[in-house]
C-alpha atoms as a PDB file:
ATOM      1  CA  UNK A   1      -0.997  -4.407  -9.060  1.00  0.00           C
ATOM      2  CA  UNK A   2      -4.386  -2.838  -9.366  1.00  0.00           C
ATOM      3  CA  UNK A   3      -6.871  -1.946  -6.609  1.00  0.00           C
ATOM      4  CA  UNK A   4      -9.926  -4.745  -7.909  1.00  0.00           C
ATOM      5  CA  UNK A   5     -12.350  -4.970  -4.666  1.00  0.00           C
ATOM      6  CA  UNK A   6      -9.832  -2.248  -2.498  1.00  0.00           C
ATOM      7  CA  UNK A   7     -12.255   0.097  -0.419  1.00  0.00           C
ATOM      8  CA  UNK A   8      -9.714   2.460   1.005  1.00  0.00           C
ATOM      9  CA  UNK A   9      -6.513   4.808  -1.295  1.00  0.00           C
ATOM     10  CA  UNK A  10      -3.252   3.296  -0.229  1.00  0.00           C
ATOM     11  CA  UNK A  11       0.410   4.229  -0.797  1.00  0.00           C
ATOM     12  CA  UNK A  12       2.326   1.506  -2.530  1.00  0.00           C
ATOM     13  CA  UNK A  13       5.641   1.598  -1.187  1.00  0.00           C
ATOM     14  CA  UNK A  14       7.983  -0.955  -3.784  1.00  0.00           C
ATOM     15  CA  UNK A  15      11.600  -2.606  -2.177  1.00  0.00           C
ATOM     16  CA  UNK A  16      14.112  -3.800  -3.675  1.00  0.00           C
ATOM     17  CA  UNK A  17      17.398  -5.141  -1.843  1.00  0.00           C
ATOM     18  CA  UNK A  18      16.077  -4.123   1.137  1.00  0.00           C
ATOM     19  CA  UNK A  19      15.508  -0.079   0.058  1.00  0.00           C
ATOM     20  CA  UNK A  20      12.967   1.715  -0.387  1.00  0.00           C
ATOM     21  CA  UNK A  21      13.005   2.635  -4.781  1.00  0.00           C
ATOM     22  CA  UNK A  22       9.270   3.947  -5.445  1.00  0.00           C
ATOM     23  CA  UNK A  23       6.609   5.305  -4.108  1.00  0.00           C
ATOM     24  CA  UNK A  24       3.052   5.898  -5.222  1.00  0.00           C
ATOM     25  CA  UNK A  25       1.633   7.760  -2.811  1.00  0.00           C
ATOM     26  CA  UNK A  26      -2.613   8.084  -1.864  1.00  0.00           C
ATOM     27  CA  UNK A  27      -3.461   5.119  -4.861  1.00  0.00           C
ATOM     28  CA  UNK A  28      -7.470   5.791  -5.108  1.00  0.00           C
ATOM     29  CA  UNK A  29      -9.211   2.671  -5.511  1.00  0.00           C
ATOM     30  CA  UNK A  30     -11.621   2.458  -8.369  1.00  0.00           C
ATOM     31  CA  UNK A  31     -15.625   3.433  -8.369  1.00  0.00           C
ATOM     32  CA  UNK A  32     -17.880   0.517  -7.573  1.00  0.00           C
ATOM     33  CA  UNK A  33     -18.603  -1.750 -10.697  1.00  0.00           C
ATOM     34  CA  UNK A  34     -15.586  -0.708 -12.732  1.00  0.00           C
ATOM     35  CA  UNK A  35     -14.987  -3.527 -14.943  1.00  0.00           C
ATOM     36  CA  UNK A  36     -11.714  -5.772 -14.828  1.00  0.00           C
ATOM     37  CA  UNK A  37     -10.334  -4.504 -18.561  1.00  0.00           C
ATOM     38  CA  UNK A  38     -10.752  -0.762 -17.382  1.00  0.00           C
ATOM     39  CA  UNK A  39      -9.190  -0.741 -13.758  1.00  0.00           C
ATOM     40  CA  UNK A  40      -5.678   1.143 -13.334  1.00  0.00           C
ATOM     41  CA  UNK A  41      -2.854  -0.924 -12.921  1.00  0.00           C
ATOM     42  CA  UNK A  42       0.616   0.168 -10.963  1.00  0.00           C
ATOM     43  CA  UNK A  43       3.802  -1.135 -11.804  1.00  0.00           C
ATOM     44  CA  UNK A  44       7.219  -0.026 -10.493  1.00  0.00           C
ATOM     45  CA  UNK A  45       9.771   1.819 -12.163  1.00  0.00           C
ATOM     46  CA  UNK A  46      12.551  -1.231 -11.768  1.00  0.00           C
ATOM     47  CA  UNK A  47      12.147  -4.639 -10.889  1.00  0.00           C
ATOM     48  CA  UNK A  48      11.468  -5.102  -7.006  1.00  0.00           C
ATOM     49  CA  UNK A  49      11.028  -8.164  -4.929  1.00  0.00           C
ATOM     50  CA  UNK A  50       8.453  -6.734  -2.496  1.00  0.00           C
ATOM     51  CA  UNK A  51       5.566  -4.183  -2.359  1.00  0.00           C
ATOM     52  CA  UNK A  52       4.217  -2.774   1.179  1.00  0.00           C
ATOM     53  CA  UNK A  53       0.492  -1.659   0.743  1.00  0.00           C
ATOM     54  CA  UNK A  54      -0.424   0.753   3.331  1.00  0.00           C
ATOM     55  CA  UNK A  55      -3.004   3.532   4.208  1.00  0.00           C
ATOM     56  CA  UNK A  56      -2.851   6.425   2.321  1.00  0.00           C
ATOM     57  CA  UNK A  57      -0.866   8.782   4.262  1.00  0.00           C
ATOM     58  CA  UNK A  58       1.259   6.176   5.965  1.00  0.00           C
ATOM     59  CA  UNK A  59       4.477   7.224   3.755  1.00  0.00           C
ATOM     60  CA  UNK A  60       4.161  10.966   4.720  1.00  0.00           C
ATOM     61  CA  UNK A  61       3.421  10.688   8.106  1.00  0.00           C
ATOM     62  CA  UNK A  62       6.458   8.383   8.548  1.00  0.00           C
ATOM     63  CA  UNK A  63       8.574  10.410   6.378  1.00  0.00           C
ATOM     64  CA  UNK A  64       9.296   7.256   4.218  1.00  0.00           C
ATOM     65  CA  UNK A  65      11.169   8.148   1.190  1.00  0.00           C
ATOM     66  CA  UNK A  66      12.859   6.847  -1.544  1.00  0.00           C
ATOM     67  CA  UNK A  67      16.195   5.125  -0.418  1.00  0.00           C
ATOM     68  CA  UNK A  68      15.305   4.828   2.541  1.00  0.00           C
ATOM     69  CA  UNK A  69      16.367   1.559   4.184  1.00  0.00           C
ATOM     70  CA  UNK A  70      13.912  -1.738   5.347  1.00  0.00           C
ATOM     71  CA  UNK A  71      14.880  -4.422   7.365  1.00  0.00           C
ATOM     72  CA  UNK A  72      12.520  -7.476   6.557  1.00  0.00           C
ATOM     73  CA  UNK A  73      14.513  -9.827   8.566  1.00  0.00           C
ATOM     74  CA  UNK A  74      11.605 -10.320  11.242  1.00  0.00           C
ATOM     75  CA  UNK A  75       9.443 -11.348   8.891  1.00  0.00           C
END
């Protein structure tokens, strides 16, 4: 992923079989008119089959954490 165009830091919060396995918590987005060959780019750990992008903040407030459990199933 990388944050081209994003206005707002967010917390990337990565799943795989339906857990919680990485966080990157209060992502900044880049300054205005970085170009596309120098923008930051966020990868997980371990493969993953979803990413949740959020507000910054959103994990701690919730108290989301690694392992935790997500149920996607009313999706």
């Amino acid at each position: 992923f990388w944050m081209k165009d994003t206005l707002i830091p967010l917390d990337l919060i990565w799943i795989n079989d339906n857990k919680v396995v990485q966080i990157d918590a209060n992502v900044q987005p880049p300054k205005a008119g970085t170009p596309d060959s120098h923008l930051a780019k966020y990868t997980p750990k371990e493969p993953v089959d979803y990413v949740l992008e959020v507000p910054a903040g959103y994990a701690a407030i919730h108290t989301t954490m690694v392992g935790d459990p997500v149920d996607l199933s009313k999706i």
